[in-house]
Protein backbone atom coordinates (compact mmCIF):
# COMPACT_ATOMS: atom_id res chain seq x y z
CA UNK A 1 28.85 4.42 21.73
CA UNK A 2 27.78 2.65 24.74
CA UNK A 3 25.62 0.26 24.60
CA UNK A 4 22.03 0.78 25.74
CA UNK A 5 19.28 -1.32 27.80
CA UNK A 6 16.46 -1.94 25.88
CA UNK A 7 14.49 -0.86 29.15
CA UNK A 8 15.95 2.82 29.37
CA UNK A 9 13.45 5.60 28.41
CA UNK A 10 13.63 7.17 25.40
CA UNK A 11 14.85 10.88 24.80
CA UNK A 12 12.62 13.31 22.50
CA UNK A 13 15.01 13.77 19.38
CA UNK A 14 14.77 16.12 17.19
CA UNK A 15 16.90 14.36 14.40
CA UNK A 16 15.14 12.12 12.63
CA UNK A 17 16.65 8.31 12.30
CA UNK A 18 16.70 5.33 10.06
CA UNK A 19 17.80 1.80 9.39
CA UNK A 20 20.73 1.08 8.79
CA UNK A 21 21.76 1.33 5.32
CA UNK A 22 23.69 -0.55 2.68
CA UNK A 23 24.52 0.43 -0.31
CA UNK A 24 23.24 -2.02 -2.90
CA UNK A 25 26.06 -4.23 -4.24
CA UNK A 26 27.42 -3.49 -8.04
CA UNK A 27 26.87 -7.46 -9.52
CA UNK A 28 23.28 -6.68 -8.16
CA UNK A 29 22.40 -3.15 -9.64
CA UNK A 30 23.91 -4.06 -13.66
CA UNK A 31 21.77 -7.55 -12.98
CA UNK A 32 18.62 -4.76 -12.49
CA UNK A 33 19.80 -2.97 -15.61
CA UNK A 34 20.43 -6.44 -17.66
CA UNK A 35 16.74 -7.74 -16.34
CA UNK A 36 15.52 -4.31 -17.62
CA UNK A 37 17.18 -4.00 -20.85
CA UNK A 38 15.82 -7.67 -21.48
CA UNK A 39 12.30 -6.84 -20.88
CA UNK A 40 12.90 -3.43 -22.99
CA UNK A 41 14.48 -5.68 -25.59
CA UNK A 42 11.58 -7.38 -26.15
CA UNK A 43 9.22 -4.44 -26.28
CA UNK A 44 11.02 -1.97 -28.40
CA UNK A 45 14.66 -2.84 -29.78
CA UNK A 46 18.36 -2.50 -28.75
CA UNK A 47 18.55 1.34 -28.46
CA UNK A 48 15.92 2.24 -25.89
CA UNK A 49 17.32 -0.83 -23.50
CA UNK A 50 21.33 -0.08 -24.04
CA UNK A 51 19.74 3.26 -22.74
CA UNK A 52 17.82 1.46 -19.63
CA UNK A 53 21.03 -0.68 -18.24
CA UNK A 54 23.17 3.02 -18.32
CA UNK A 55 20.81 4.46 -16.94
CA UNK A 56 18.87 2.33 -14.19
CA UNK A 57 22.23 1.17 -12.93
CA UNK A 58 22.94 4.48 -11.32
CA UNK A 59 19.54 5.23 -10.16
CA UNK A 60 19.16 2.26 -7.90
CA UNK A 61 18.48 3.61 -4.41
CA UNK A 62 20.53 2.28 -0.79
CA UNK A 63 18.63 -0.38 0.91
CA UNK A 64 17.46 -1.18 4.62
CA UNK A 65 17.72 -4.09 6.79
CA UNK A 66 14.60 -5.51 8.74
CA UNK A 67 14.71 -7.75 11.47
CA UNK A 68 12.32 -10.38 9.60
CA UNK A 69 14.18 -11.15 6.31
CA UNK A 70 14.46 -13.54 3.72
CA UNK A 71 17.69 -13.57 2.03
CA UNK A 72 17.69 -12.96 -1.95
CA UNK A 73 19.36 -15.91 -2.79
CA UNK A 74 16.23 -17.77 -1.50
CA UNK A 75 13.72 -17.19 -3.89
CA UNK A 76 14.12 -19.13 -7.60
CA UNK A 77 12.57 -18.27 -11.04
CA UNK A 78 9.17 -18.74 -10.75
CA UNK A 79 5.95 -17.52 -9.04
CA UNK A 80 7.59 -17.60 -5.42
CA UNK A 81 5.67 -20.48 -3.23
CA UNK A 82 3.38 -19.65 -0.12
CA UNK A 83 1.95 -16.56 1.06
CA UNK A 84 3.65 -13.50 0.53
CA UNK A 85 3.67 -10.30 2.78
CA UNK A 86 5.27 -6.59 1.62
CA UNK A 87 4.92 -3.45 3.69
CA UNK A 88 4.83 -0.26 1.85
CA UNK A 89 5.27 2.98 3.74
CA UNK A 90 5.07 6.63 1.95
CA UNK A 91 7.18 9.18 3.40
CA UNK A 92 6.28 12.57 4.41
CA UNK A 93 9.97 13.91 4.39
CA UNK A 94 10.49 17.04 1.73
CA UNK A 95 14.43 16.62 1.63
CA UNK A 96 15.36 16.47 -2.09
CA UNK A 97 11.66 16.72 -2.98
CA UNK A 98 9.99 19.20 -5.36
CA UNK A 99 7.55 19.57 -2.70
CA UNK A 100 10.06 21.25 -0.27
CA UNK A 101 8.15 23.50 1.54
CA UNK A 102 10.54 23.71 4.54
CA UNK A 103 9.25 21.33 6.67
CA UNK A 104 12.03 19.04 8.65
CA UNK A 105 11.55 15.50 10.25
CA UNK A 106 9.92 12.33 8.58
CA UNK A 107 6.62 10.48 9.48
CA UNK A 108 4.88 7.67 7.95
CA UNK A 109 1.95 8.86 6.87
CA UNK A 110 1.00 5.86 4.54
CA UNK A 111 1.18 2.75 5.74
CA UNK A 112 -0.02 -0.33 3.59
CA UNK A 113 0.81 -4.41 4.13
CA UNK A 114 -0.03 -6.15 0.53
CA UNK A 115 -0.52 -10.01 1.28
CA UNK A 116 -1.14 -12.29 -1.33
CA UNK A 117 -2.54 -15.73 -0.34
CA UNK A 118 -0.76 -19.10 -0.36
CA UNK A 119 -2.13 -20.26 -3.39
CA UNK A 120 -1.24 -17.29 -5.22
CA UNK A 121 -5.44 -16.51 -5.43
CA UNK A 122 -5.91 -13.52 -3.52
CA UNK A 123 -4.39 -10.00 -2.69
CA UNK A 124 -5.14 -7.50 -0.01
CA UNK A 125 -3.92 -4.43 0.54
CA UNK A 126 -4.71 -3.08 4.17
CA UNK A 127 -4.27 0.48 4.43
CA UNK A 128 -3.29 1.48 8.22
CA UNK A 129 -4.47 4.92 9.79
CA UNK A 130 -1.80 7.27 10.61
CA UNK A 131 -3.55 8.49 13.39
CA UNK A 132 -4.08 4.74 14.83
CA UNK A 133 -2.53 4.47 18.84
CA UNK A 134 -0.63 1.31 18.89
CA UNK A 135 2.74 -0.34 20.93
CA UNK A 136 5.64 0.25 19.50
CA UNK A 137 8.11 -2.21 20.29
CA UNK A 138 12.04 -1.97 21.00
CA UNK A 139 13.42 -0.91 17.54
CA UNK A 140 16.99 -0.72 16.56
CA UNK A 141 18.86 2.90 16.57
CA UNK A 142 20.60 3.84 13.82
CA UNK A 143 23.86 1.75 14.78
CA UNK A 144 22.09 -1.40 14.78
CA UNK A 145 22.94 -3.79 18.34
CA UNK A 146 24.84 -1.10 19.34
CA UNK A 147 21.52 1.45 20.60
CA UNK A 148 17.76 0.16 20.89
CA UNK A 149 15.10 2.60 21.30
CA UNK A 150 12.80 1.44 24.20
CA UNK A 151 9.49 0.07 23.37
CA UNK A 152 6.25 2.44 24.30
CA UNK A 153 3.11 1.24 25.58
CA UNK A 154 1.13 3.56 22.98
CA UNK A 155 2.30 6.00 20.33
CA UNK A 156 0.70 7.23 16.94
CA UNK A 157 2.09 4.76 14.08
CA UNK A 158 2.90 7.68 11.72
CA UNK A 159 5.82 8.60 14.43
CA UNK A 160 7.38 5.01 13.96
CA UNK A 161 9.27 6.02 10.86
CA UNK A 162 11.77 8.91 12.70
CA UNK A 163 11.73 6.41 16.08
CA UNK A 164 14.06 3.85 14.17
CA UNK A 165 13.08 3.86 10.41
CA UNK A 166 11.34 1.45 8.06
CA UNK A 167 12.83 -1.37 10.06
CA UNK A 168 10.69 0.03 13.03
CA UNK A 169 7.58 0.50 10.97
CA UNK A 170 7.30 -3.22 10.07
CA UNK A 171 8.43 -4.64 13.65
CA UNK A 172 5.29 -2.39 15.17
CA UNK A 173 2.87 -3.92 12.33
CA UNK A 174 4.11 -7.00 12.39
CA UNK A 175 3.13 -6.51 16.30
CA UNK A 176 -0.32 -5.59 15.59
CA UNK A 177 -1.39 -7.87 12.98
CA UNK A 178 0.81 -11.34 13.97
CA UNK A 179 2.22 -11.28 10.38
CA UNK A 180 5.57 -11.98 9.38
CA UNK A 181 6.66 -9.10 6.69
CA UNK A 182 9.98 -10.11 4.86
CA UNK A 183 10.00 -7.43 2.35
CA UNK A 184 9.46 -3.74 2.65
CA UNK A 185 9.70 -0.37 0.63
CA UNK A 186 9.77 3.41 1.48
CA UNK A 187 7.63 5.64 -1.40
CA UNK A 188 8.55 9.30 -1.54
CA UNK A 189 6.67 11.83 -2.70
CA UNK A 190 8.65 12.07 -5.55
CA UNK A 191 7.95 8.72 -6.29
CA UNK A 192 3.97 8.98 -6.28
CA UNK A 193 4.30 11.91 -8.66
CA UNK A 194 6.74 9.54 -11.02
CA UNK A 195 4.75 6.54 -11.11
CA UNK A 196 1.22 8.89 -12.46
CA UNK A 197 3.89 10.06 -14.18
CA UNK A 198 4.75 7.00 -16.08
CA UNK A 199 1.13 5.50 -16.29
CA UNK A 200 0.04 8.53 -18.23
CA UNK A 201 -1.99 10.10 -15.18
CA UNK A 202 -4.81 7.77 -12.96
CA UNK A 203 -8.56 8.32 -13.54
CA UNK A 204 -10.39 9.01 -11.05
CA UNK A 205 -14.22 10.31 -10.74
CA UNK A 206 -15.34 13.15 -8.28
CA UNK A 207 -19.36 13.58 -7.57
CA UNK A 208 -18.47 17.35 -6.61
CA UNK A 209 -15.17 19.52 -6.88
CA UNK A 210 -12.33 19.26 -4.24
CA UNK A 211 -10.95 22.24 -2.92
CA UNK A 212 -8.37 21.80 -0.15
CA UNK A 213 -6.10 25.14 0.41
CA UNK A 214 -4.06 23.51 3.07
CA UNK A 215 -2.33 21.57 -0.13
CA UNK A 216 -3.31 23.43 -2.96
CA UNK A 217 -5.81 21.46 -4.45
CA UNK A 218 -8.68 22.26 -6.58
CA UNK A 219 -10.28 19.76 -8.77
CA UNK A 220 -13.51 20.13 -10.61
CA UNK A 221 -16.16 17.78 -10.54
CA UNK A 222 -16.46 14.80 -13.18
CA UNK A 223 -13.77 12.52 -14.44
CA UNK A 224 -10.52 13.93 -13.61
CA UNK A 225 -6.77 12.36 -15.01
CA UNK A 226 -4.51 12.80 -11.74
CA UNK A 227 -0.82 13.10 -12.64
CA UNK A 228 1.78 15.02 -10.93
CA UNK A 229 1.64 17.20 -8.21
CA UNK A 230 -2.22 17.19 -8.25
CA UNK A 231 -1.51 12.96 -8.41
CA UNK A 232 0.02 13.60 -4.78
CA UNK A 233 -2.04 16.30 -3.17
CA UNK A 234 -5.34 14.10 -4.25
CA UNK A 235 -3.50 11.60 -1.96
CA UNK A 236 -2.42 14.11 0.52
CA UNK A 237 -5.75 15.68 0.91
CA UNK A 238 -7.83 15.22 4.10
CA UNK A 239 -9.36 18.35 4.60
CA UNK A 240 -11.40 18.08 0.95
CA UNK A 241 -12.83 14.72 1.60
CA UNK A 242 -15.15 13.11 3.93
CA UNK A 243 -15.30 13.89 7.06
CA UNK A 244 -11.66 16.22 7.22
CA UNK A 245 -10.42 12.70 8.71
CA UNK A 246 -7.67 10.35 7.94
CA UNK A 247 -10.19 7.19 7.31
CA UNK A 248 -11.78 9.81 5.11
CA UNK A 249 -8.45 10.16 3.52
CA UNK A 250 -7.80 6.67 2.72
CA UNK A 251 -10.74 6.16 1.38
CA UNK A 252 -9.87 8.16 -0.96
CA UNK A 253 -6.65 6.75 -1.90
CA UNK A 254 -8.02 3.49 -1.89
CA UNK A 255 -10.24 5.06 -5.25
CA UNK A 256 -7.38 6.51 -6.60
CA UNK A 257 -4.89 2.84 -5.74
CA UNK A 258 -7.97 1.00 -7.13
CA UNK A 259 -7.79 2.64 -10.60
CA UNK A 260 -4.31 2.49 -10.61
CA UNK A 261 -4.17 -1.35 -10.85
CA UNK A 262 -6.28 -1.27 -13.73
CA UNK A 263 -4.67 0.80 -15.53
CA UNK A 264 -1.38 -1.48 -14.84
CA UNK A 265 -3.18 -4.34 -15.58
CA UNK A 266 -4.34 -3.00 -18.94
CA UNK A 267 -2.41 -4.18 -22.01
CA UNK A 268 -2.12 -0.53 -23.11
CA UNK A 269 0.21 0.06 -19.98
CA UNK A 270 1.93 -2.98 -20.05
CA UNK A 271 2.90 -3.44 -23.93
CA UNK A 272 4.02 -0.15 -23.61
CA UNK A 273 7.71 0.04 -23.37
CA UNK A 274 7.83 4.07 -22.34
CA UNK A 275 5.34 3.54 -19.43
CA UNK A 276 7.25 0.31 -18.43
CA UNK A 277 10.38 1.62 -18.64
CA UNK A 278 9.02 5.17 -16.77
CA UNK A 279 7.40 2.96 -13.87
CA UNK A 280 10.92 0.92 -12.97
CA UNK A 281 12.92 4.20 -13.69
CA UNK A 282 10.67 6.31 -11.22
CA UNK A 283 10.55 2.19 -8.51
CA UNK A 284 15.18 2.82 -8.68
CA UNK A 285 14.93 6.36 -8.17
CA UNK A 286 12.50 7.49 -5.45
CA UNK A 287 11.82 3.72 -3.30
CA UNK A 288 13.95 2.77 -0.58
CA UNK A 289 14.02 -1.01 -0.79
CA UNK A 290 14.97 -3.71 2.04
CA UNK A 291 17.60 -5.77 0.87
CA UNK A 292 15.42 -8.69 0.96
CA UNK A 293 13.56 -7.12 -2.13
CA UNK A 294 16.45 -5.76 -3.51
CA UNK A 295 16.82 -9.02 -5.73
CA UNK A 296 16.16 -9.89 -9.01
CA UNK A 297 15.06 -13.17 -8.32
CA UNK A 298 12.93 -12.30 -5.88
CA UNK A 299 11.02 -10.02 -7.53
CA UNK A 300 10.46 -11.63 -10.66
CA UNK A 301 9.10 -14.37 -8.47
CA UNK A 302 6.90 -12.07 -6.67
CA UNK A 303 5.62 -10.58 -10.35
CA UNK A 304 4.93 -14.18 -11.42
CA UNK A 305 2.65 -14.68 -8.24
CA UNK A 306 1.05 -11.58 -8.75
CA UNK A 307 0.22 -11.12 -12.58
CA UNK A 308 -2.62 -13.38 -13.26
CA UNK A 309 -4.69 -12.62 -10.39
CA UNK A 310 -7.98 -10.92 -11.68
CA UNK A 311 -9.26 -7.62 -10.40
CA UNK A 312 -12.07 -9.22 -8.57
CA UNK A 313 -9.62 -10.82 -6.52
CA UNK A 314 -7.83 -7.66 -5.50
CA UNK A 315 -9.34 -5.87 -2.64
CA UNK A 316 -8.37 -2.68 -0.92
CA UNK A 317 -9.12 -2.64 3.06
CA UNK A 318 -9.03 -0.32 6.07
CA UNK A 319 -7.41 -1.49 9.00
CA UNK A 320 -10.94 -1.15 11.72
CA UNK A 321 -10.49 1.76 14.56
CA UNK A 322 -12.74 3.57 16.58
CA UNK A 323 -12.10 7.00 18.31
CA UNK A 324 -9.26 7.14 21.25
CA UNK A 325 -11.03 6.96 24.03
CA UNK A 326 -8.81 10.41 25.76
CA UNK A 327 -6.40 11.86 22.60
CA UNK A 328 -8.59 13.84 20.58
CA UNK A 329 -8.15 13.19 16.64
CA UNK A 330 -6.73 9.93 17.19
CA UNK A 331 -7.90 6.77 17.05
CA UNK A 332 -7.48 3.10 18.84
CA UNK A 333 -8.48 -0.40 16.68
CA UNK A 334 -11.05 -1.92 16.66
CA UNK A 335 -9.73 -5.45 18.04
CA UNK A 336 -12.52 -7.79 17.30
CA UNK A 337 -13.35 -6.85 14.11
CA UNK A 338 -9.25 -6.25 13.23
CA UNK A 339 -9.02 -10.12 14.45
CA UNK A 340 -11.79 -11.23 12.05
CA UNK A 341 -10.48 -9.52 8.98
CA UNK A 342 -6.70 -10.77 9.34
CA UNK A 343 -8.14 -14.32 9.89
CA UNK A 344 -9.88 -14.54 6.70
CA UNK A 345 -7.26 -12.65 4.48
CA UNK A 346 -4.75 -15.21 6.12
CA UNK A 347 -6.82 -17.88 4.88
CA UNK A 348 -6.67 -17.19 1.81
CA UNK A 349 -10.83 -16.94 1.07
CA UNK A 350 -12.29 -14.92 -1.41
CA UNK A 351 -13.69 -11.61 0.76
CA UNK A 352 -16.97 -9.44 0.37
CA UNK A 353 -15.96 -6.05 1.03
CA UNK A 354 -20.08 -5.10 2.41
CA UNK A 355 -18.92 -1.29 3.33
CA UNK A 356 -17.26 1.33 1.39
CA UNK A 357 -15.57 4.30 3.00
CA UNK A 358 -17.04 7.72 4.04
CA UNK A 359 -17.61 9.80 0.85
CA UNK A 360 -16.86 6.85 -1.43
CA UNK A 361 -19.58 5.41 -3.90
CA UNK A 362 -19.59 2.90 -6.37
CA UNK A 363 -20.90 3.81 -9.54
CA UNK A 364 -21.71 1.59 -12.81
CA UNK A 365 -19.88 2.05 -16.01
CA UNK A 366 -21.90 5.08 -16.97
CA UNK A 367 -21.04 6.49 -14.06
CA UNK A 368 -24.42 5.95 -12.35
CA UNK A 369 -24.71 5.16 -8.37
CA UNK A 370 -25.15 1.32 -7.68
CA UNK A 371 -27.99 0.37 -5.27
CA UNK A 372 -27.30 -1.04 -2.19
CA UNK A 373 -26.95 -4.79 -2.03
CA UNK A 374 -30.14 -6.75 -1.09
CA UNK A 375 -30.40 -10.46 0.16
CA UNK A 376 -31.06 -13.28 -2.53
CA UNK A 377 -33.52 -15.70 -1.04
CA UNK A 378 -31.99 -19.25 -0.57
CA UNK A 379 -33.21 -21.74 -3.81
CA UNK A 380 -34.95 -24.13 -3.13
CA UNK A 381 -35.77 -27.98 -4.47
CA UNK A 382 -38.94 -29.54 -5.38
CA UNK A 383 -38.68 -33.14 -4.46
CA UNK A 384 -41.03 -36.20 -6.27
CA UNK A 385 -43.12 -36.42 -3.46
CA UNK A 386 -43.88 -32.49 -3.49
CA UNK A 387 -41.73 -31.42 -0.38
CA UNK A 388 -38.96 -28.83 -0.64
CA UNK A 389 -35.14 -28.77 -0.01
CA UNK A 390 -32.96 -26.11 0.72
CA UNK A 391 -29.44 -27.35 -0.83
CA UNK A 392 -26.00 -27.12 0.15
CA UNK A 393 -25.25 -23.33 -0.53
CA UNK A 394 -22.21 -23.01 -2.68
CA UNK A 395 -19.56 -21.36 -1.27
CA UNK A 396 -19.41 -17.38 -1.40
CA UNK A 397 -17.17 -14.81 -0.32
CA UNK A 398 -16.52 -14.04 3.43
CA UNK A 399 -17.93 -11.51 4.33
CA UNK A 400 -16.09 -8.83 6.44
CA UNK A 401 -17.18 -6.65 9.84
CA UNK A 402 -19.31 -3.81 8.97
CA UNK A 403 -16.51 -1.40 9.89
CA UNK A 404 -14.15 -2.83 7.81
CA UNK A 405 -14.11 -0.66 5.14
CA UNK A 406 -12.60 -0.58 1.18
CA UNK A 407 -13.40 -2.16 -2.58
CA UNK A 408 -12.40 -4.12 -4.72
CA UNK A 409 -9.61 -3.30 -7.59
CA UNK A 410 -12.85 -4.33 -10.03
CA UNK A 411 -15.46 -1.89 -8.60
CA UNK A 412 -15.50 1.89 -10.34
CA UNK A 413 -15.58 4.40 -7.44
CA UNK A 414 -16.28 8.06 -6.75
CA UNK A 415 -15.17 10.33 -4.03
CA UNK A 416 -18.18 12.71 -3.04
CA UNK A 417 -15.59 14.93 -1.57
CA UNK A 418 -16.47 16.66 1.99
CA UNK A 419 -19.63 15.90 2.92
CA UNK A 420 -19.22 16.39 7.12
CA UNK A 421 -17.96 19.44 8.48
């Protein structure tokens, strides 16, 4: 094939692309079935692990190359040093699915970039509108150098994915935010219905029912146990929440991701060597890994940077838009405040997350809404002589732009299901 200018224009296509892919190499898929028997091992006893390194070993998916990349051999045992960024995109795409309704073609229609702070003290996951007009820029076709898809002055991010694949998801947030992302991953929707799966289903807590016919779901009010299908239409569903919107929508996964970690956290989940073992079976079988995650090393030193941060310190945000300005339904960012919020998760602070989402609210443990945050009056000092001091305020969380929007992994949430129409 000849090769292209970056500058040509871009044909519609039909066919969706991707990365290029590698197959993963055979030393490095029994080393994922050795780590996993060990860790099995340790839980439950030679039979249930001799079954994990059989087993794993062929499940272990192909990977993808991005253009920023850290090469496996880099990272050591160890909590991995500095900062640490991982994109996460799920996949709309119904091939091989149980959820093959017929549709063809593959968007992005999750889109989340998990940073955790140089000293290992802070993670943020910032959830990215679908519907959000960005540039794209030039991404690799599917023969690498050989063809480049031009870049675009403005397209909707959830079209990035069949433009040039995962690779071409990260280069256009790695644009928007002035992040480096090394490490990436591609979620099916099989995989979101193995992972509740494997946890035993995720709690979640709805003020009213949920009834969205355009994907089947129907959920009664209360505290509901989300596994399986209903795990993935919950996730799926915009037209039962909020406003019918995709902010609306992530919102609600951010309640559903929130309870999630805890229940990963939780010793229940974690000494458990079924649930274990179910979560890295359903990781090989249905996530599409770059090949700079696609090491054992690296991702035990990613684990050991990530398992002793407390919930508190684990905050969910939305990326800040407002409404395009001329395409209807979609939406443009919010610059300024966007700027603010990257600054402070890049610096590592502790963050107060002020705003919550449309049809989100935090609830005690009884289930009870939470009042709204009011001001605490500065203290004050009473000196010898009678006159007062204001001290040196000790230092508090950041606090973000009203219209950035999300929770912490610590605060109980509800969704209050549609409440705009």
């Amino acid at each position: 094939m000849a090769k292209r200018d970056k500058s040509d224009s871009v044909r519609e296509r039909t066919v969706v692309r991707h990365g290029k892919l590698h197959r993963s190499r055979s030393v490095v898929n029994v080393a994922k079935g050795l780590l996993t028997a060990a860790l099995v091992v340790v839980l439950s006893g030679v039979s249930v692990a001799a079954y994990a390194v059989w087993d794993l070993t062929s499940r272990v998916k192909p990977t993808v190359e991005l253009a920023t990349e850290i090469q496996p051999g880099e990272a050591s045992i160890g909590a991995m040093s500095g900062e640490i960024n991982i994109f996460l995109a799920g996949t709309d795409s119904r091939e091989g699915s149980v959820l093959d309704d017929g549709e063809k073609g593959e968007l992005n229609d999750v889109n989340l970039l998990l940073h955790v702070s140089e000293d290992h003290q802070q993670v943020t996951v910032i959830s990215f509108p679908r519907d959000l007009m960005l540039p794209v820029p030039s991404c690799p076709g599917p023969n690498g150098e050989e063809e480049y898809y031009s870049a675009r002055s403005e397209a909707q991010l959830n079209s990035t994915l069949s433009i040039g694949g995962l690779p071409c998801v990260v280069a256009t947030i790695e644009q928007l935010t002035g992040m480096e992302i090394p490490y990436a991953g591609l979620v099916s929707f099989d995989g979101v219905i193995s992972m509740s799966n494997a946890v035993g289903g995720v709690d979640v807590c709805l003020t009213q029912p949920i009834k969205d016919e355009y994907v089947g779901l129907n959920l009664p009010a209360g505290n509901v146990t989300l596994a399986g299908i209903d795990a993935l239409q919950f996730l799926r569903s915009r037209h039962g929440v909020g406003d019918g919107g995709d902010k609306s929508r992530i919102s609600n996964q951010q309640i559903y991701m929130s309870s999630l970690v805890r229940k990963i956290k939780d010793a229940s989940t974690l000494s458990n060597p079924i649930k274990v073992y179910g979560l890295a079976k359903a990781t090989a079988e249905n996530v599409t890994l770059s090949s700079s995650l696609n090491s054992i090393p690296v991702l035990q030193s990613i684990a050991a940077a990530l398992k002793d941060v407390p919930l508190e310190q684990i905050n969910f945000l939305q990326y800040p838009t407002f409404r395009h300005p001329y395409q209807n339904g979609r939406l443009t960012a919010d610059k300024n405040a966007a700027q603010i919020m990257l600054d402070l998760v890049k610096s590592g602070q502790a963050l107060n997350v002020a705003s919550t989402g449309e049809a989100v609210i935090a609830v005690d443990e009884n289930g009870n809404p939470l009042p709204a945050a009011t001001p605490t009056p500065a203290p004050t000092e009473t000196a010898a002589d009678g006159t007062t001091t204001t001290p040196s305020p000790t230092p508090t969380a950041a606090t973000l732009p009203d219209n950035v929007t999300g929770q912490s992994a610590a605060t109980k949430t509800c969704s209050e299901g549609r409440t705009i129409y």
